[in-house]
PDB file of N, CA and C in Angstrom:
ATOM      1  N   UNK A   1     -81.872 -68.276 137.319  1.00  0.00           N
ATOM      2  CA  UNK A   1     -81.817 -67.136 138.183  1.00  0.00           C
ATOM      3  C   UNK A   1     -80.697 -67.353 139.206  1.00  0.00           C
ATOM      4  N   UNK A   2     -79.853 -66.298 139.615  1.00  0.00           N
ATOM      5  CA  UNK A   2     -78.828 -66.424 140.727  1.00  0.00           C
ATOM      6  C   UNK A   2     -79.796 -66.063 141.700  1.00  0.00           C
ATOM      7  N   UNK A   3     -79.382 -66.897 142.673  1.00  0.00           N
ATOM      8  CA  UNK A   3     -79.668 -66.329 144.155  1.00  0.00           C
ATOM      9  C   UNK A   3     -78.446 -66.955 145.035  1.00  0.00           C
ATOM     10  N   UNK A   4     -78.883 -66.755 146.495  1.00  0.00           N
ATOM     11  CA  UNK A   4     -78.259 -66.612 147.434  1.00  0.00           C
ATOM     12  C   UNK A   4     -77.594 -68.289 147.595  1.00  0.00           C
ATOM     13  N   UNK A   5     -78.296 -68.738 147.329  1.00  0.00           N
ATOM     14  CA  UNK A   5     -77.800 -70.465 147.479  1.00  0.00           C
ATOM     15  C   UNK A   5     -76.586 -70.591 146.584  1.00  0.00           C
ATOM     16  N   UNK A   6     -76.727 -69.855 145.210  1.00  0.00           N
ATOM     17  CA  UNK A   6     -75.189 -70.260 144.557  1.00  0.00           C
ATOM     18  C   UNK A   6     -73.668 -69.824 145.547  1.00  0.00           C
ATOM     19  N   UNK A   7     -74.070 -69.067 146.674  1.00  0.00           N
ATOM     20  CA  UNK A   7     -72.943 -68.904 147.079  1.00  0.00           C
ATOM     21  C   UNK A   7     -72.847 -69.391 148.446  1.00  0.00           C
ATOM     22  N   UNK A   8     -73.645 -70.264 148.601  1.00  0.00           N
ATOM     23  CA  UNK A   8     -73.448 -71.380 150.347  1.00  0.00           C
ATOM     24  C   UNK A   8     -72.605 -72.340 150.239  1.00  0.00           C
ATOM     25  N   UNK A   9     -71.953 -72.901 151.045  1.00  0.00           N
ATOM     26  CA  UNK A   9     -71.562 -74.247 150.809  1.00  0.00           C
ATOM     27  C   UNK A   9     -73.010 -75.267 151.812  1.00  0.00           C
ATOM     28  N   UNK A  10     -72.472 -76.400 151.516  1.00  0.00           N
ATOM     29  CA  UNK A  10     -73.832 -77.407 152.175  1.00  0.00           C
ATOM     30  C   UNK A  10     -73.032 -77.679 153.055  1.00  0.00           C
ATOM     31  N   UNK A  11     -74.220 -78.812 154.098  1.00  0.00           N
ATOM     32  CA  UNK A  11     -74.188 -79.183 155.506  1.00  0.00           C
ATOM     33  C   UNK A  11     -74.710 -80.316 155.033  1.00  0.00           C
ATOM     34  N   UNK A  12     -74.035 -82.035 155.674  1.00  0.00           N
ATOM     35  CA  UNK A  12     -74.715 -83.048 155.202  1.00  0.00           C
ATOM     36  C   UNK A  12     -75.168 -83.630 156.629  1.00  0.00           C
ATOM     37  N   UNK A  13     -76.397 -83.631 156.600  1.00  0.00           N
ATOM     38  CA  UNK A  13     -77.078 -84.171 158.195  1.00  0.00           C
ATOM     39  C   UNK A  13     -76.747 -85.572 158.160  1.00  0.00           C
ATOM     40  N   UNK A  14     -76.481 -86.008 159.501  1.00  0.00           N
ATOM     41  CA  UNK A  14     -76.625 -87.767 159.708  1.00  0.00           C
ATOM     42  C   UNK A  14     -77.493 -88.122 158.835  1.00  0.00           C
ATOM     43  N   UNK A  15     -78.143 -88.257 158.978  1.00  0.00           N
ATOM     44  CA  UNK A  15     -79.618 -88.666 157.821  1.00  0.00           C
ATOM     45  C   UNK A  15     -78.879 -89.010 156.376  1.00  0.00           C
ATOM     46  N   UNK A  16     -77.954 -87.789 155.397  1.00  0.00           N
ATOM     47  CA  UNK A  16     -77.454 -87.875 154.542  1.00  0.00           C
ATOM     48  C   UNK A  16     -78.439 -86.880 153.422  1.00  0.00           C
ATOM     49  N   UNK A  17     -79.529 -86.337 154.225  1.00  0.00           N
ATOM     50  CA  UNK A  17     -79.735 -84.507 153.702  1.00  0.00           C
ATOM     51  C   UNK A  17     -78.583 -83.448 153.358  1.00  0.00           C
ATOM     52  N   UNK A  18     -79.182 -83.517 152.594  1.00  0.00           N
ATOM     53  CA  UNK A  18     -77.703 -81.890 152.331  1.00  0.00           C
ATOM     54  C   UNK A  18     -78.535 -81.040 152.217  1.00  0.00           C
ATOM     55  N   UNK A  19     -78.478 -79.808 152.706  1.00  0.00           N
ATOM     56  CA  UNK A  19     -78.862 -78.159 153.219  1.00  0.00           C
ATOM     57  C   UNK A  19     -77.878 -77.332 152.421  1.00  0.00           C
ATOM     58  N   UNK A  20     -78.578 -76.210 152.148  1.00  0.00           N
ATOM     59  CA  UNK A  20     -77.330 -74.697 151.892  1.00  0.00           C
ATOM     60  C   UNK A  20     -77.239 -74.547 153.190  1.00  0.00           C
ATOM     61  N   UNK A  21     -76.133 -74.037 153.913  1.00  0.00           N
ATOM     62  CA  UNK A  21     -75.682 -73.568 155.205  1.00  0.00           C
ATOM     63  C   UNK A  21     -75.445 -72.078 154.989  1.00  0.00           C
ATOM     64  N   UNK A  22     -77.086 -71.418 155.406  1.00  0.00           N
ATOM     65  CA  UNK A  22     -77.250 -69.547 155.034  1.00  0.00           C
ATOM     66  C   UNK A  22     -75.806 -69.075 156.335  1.00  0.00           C
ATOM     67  N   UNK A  23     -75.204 -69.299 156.873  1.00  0.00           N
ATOM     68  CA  UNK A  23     -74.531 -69.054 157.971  1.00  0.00           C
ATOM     69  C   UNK A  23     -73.109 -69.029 156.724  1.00  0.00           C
ATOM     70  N   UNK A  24     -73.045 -69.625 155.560  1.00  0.00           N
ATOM     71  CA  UNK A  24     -71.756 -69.024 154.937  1.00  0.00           C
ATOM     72  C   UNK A  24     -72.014 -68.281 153.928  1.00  0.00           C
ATOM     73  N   UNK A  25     -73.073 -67.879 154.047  1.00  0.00           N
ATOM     74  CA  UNK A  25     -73.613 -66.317 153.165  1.00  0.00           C
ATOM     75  C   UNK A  25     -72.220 -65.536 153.065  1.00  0.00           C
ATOM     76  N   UNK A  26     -71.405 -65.259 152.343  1.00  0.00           N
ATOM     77  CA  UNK A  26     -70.385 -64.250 152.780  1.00  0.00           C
ATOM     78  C   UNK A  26     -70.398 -62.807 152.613  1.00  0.00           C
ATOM     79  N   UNK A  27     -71.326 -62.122 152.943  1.00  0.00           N
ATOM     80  CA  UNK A  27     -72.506 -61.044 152.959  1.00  0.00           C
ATOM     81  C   UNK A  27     -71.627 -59.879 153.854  1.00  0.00           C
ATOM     82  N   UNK A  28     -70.404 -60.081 154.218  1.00  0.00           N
ATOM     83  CA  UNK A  28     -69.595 -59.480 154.556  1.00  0.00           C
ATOM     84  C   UNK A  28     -67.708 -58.859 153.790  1.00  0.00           C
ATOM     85  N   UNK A  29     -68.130 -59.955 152.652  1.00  0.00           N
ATOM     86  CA  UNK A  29     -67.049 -59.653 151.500  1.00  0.00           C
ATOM     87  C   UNK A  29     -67.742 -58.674 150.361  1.00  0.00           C
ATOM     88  N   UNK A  30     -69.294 -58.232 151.175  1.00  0.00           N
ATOM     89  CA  UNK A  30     -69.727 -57.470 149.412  1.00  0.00           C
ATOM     90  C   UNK A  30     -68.697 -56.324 149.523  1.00  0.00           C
ATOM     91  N   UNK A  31     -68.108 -55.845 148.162  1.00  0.00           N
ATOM     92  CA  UNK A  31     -67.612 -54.819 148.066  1.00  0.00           C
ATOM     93  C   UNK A  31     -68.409 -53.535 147.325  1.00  0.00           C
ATOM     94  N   UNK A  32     -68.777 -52.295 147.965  1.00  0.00           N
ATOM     95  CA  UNK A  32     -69.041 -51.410 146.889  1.00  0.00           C
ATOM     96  C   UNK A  32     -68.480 -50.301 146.607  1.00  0.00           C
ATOM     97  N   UNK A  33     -68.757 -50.180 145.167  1.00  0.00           N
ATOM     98  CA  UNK A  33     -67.897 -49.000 144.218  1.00  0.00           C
ATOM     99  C   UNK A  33     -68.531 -47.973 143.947  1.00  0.00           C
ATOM    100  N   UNK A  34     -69.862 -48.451 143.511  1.00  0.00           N
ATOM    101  CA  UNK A  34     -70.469 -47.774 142.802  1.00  0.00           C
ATOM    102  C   UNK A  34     -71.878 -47.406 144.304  1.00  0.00           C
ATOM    103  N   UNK A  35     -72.247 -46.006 143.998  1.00  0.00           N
ATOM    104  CA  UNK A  35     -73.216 -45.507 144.772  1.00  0.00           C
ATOM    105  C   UNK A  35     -74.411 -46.636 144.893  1.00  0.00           C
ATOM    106  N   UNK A  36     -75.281 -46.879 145.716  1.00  0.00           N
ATOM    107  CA  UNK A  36     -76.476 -47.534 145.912  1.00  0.00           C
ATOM    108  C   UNK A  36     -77.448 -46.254 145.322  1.00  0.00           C
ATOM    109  N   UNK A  37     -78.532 -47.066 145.057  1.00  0.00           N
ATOM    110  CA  UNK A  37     -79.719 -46.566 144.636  1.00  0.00           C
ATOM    111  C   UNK A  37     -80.647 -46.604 145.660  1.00  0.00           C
ATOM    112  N   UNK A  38     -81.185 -46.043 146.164  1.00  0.00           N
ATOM    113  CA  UNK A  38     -82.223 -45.724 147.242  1.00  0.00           C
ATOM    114  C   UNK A  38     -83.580 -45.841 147.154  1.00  0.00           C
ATOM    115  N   UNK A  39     -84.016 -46.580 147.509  1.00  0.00           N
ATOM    116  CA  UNK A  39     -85.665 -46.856 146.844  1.00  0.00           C
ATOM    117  C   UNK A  39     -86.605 -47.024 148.242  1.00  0.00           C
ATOM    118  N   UNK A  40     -87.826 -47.044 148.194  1.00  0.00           N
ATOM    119  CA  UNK A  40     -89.241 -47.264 149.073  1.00  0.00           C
ATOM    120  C   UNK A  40     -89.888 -47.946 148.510  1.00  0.00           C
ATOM    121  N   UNK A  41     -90.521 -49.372 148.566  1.00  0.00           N
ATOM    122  CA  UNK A  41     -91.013 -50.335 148.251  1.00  0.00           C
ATOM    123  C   UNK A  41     -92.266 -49.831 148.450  1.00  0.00           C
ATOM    124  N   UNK A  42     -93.126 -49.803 147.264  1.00  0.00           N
ATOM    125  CA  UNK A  42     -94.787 -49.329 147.165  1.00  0.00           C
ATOM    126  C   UNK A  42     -95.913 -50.335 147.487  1.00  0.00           C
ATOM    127  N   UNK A  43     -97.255 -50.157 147.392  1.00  0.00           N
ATOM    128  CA  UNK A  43     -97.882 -51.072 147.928  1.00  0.00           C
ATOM    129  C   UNK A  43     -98.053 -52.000 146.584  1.00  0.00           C
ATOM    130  N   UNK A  44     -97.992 -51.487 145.426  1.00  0.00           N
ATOM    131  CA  UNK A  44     -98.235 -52.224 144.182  1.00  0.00           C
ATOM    132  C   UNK A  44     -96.634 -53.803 143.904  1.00  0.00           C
ATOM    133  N   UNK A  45     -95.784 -53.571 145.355  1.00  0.00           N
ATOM    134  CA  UNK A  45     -94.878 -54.452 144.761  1.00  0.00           C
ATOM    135  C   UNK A  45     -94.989 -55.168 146.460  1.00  0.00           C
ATOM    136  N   UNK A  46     -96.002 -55.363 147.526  1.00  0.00           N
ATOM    137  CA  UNK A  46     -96.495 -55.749 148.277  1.00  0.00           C
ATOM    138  C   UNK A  46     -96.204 -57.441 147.995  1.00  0.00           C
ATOM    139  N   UNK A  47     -95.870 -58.449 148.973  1.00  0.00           N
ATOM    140  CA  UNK A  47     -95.461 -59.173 148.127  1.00  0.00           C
ATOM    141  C   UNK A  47     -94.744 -60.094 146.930  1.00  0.00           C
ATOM    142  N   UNK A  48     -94.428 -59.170 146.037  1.00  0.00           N
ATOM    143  CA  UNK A  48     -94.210 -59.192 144.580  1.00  0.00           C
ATOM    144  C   UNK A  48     -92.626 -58.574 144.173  1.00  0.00           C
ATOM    145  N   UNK A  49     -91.829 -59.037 145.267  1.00  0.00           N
ATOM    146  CA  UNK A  49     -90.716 -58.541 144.600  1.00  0.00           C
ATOM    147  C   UNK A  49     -90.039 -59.115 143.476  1.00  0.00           C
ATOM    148  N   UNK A  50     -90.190 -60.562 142.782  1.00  0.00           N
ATOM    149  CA  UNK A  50     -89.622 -59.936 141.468  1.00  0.00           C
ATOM    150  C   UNK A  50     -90.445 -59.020 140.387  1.00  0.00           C
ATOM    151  N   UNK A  51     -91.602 -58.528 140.533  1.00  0.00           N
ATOM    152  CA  UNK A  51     -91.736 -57.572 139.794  1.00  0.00           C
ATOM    153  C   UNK A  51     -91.311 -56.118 140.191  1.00  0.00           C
ATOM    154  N   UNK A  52     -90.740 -56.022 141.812  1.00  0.00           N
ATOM    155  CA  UNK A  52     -90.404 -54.851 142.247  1.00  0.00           C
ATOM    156  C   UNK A  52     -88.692 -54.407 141.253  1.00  0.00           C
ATOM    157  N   UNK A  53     -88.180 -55.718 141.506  1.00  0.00           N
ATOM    158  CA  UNK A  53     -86.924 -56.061 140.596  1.00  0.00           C
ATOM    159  C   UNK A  53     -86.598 -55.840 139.522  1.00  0.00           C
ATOM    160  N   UNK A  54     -87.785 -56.641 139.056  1.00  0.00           N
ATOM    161  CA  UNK A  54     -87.506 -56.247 137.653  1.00  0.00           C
ATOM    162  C   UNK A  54     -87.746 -54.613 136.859  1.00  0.00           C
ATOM    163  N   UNK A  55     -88.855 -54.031 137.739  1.00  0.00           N
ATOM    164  CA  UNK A  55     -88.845 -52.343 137.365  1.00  0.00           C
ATOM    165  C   UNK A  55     -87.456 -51.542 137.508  1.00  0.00           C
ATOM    166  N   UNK A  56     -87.076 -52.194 138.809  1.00  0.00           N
ATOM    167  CA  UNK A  56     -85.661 -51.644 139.155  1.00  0.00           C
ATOM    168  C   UNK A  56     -84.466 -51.692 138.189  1.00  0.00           C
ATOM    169  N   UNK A  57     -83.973 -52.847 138.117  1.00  0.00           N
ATOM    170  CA  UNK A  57     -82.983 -53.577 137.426  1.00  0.00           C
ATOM    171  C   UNK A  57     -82.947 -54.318 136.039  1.00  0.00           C
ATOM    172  N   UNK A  58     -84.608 -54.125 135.764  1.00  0.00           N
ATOM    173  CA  UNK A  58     -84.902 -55.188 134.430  1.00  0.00           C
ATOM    174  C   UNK A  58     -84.734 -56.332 134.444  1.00  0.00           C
ATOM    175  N   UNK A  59     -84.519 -57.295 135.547  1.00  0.00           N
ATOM    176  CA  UNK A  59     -84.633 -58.622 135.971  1.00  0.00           C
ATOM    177  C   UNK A  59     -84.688 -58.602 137.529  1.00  0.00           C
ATOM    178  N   UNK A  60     -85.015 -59.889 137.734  1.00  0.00           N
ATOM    179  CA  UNK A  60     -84.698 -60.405 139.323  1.00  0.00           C
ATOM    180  C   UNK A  60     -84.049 -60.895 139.920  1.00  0.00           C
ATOM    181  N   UNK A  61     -82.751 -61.390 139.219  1.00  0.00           N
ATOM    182  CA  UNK A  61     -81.561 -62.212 139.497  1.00  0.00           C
ATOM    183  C   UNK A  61     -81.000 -61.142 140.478  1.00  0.00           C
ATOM    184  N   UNK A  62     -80.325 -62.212 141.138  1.00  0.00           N
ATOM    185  CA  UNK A  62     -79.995 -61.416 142.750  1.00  0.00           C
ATOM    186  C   UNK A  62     -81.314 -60.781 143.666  1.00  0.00           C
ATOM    187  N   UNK A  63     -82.684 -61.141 143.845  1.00  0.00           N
ATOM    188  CA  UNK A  63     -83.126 -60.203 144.343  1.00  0.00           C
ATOM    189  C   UNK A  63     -82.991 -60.739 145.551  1.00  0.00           C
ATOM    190  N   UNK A  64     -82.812 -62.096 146.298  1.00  0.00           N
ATOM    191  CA  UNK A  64     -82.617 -62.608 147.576  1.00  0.00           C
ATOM    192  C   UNK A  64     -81.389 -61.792 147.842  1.00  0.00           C
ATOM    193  N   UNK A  65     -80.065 -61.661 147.313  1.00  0.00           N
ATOM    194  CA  UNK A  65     -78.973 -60.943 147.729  1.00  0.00           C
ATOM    195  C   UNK A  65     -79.200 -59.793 148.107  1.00  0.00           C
ATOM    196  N   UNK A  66     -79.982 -59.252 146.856  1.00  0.00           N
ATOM    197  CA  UNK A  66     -80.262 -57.633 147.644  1.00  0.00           C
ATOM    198  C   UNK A  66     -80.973 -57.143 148.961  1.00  0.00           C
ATOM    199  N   UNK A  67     -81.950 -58.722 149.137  1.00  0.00           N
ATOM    200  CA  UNK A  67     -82.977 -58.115 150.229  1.00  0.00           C
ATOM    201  C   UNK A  67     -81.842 -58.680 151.465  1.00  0.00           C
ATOM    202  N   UNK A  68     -80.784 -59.496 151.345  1.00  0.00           N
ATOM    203  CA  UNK A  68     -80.075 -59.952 152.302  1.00  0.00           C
ATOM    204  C   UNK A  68     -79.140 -58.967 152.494  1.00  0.00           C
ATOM    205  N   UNK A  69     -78.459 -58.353 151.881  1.00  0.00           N
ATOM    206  CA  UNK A  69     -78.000 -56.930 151.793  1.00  0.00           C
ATOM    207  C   UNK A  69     -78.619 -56.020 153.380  1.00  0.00           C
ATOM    208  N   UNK A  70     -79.236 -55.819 152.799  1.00  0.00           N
ATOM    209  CA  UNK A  70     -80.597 -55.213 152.984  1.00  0.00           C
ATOM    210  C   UNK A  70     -81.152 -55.219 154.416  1.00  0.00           C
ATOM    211  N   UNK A  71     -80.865 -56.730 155.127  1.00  0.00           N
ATOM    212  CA  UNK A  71     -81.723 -57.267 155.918  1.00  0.00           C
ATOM    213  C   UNK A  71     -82.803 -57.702 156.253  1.00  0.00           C
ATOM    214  N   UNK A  72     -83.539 -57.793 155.405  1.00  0.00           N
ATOM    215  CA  UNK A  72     -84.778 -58.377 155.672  1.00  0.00           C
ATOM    216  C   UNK A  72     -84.436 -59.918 154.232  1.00  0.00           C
ATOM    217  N   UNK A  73     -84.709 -60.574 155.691  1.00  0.00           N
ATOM    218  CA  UNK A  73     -84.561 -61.961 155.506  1.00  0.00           C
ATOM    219  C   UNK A  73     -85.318 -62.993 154.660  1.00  0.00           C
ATOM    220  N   UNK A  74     -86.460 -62.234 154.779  1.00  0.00           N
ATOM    221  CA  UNK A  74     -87.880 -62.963 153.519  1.00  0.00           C
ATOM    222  C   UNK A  74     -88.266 -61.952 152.753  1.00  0.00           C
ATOM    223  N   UNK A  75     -89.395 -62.305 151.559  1.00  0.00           N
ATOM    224  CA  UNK A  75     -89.910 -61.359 151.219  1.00  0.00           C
ATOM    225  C   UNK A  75     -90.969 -60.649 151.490  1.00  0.00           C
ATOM    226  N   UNK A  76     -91.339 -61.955 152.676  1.00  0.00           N
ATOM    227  CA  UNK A  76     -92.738 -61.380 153.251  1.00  0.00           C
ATOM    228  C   UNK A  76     -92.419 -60.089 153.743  1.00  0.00           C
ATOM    229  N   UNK A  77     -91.373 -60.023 154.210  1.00  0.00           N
ATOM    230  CA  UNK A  77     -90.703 -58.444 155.382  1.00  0.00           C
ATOM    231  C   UNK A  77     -90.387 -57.619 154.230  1.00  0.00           C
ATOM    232  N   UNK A  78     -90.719 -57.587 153.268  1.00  0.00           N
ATOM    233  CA  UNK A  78     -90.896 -56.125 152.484  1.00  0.00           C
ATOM    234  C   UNK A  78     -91.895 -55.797 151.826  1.00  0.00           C
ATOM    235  N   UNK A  79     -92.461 -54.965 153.029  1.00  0.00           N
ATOM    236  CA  UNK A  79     -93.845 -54.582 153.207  1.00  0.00           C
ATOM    237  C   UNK A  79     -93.571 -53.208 152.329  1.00  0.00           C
ATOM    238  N   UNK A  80     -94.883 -52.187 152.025  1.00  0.00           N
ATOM    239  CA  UNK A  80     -94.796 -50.699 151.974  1.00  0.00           C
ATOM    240  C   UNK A  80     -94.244 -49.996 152.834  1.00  0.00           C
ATOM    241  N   UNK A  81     -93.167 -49.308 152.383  1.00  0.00           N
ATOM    242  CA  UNK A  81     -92.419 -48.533 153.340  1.00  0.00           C
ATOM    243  C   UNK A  81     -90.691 -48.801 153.534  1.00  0.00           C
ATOM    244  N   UNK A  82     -90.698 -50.051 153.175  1.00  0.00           N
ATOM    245  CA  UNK A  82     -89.880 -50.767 153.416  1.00  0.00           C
ATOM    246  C   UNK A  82     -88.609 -49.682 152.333  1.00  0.00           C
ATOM    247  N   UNK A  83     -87.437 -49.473 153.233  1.00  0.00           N
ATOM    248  CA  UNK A  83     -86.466 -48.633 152.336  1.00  0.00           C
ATOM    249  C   UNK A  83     -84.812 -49.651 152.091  1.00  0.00           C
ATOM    250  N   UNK A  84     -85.006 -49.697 150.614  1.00  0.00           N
ATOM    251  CA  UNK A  84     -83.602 -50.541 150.311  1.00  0.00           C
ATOM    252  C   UNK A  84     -82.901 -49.859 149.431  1.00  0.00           C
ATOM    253  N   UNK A  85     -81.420 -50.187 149.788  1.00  0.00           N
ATOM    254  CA  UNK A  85     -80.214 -49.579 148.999  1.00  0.00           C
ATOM    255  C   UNK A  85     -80.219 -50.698 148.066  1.00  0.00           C
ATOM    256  N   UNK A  86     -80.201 -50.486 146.998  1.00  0.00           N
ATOM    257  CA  UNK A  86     -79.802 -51.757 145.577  1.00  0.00           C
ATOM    258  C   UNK A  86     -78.264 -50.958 145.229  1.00  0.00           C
ATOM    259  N   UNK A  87     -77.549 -52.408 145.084  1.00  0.00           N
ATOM    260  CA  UNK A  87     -76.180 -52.124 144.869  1.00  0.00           C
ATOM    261  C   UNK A  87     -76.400 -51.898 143.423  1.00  0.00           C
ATOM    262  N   UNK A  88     -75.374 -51.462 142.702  1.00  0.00           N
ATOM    263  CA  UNK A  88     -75.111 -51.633 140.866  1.00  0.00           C
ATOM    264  C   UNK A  88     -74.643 -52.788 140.355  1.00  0.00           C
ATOM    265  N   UNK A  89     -75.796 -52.847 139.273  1.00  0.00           N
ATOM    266  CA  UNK A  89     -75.763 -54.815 138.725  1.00  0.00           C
ATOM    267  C   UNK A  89     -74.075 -54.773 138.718  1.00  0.00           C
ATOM    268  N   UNK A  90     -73.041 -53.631 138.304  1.00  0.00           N
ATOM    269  CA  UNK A  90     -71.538 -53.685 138.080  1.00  0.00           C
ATOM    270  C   UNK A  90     -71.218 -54.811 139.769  1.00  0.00           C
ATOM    271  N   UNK A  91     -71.466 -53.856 141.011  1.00  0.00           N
ATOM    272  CA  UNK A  91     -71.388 -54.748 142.084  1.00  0.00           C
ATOM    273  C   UNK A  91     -71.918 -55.565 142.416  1.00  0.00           C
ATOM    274  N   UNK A  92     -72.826 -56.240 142.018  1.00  0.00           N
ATOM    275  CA  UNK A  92     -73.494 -56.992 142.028  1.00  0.00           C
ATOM    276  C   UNK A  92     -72.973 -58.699 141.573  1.00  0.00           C
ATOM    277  N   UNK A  93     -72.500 -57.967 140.360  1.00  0.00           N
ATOM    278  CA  UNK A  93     -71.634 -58.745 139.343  1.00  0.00           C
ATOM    279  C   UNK A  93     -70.691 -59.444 140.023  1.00  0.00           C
ATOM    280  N   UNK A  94     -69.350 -58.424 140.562  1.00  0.00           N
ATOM    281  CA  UNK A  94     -68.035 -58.691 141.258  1.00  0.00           C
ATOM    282  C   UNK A  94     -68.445 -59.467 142.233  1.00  0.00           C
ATOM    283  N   UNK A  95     -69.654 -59.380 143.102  1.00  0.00           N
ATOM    284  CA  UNK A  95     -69.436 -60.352 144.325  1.00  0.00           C
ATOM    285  C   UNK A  95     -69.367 -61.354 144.025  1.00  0.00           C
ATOM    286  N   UNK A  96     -70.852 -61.708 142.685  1.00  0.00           N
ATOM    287  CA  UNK A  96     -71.145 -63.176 142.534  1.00  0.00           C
ATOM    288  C   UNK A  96     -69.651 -63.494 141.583  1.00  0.00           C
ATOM    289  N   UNK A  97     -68.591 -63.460 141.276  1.00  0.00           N
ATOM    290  CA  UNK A  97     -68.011 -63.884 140.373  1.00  0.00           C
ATOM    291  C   UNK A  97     -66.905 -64.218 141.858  1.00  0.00           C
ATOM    292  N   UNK A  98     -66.647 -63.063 142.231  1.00  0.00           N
ATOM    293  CA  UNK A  98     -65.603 -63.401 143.372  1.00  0.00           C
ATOM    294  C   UNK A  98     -65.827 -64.634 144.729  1.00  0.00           C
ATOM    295  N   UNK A  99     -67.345 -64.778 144.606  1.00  0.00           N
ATOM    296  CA  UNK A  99     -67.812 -65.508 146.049  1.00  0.00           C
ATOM    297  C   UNK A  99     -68.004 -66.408 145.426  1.00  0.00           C
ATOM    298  N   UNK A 100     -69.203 -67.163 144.460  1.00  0.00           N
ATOM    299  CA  UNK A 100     -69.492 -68.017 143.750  1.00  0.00           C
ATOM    300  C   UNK A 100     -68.987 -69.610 144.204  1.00  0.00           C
ATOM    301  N   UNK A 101     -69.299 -70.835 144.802  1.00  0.00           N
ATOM    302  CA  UNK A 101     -69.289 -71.843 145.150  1.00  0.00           C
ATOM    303  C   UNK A 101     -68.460 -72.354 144.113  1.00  0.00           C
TER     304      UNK A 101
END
């Protein structure tokens, strides 16, 4: 699955931990072409966004990107009600190929 970590670089603590560093998210190079899709997160995907995903898109790859997109930072924060633009897997595509670690 892609997510958001394939496109961090790391941070190596004194210790000699290495971290993704979410601070080089580059969540500001997304480009879009293609219209967003407009959706309201139901109570049946409460929780459960890769099955919200996968109804959407037919998989879940990227769904951390989208909700980072998005703004909401976890998945706990997409509650019912909750309204997200999903980019097109086409843009979707271009970022991860162009940003990609």
């Amino acid at each position: 699955m892609i997510t958001r970590y394939d496109f961090m670089t790391t941070q190596t603590q004194a210790d000699g931990t290495v971290y993704p560093d979410c601070l080089s998210l580059p969540l500001d190079k997304f480009i879009r072409k293609e219209p967003l899709e407009q959706v309201v997160v139901k109570q049946e995907h409460y929780l459960r966004p890769d099955l919200f995903f996968a109804d959407k898109r037919g998989n879940n790859n990227m769904e951390d990107i989208i909700l980072w997109l998005n703004n909401v930072s976890s998945r706990r924060e997409m509650v019912p009600g909750t309204e997200l633009n999903i980019p097109s897997a086409s843009d979707l595509n271009s970022f991860y190929i162009r940003n990609r670690i």
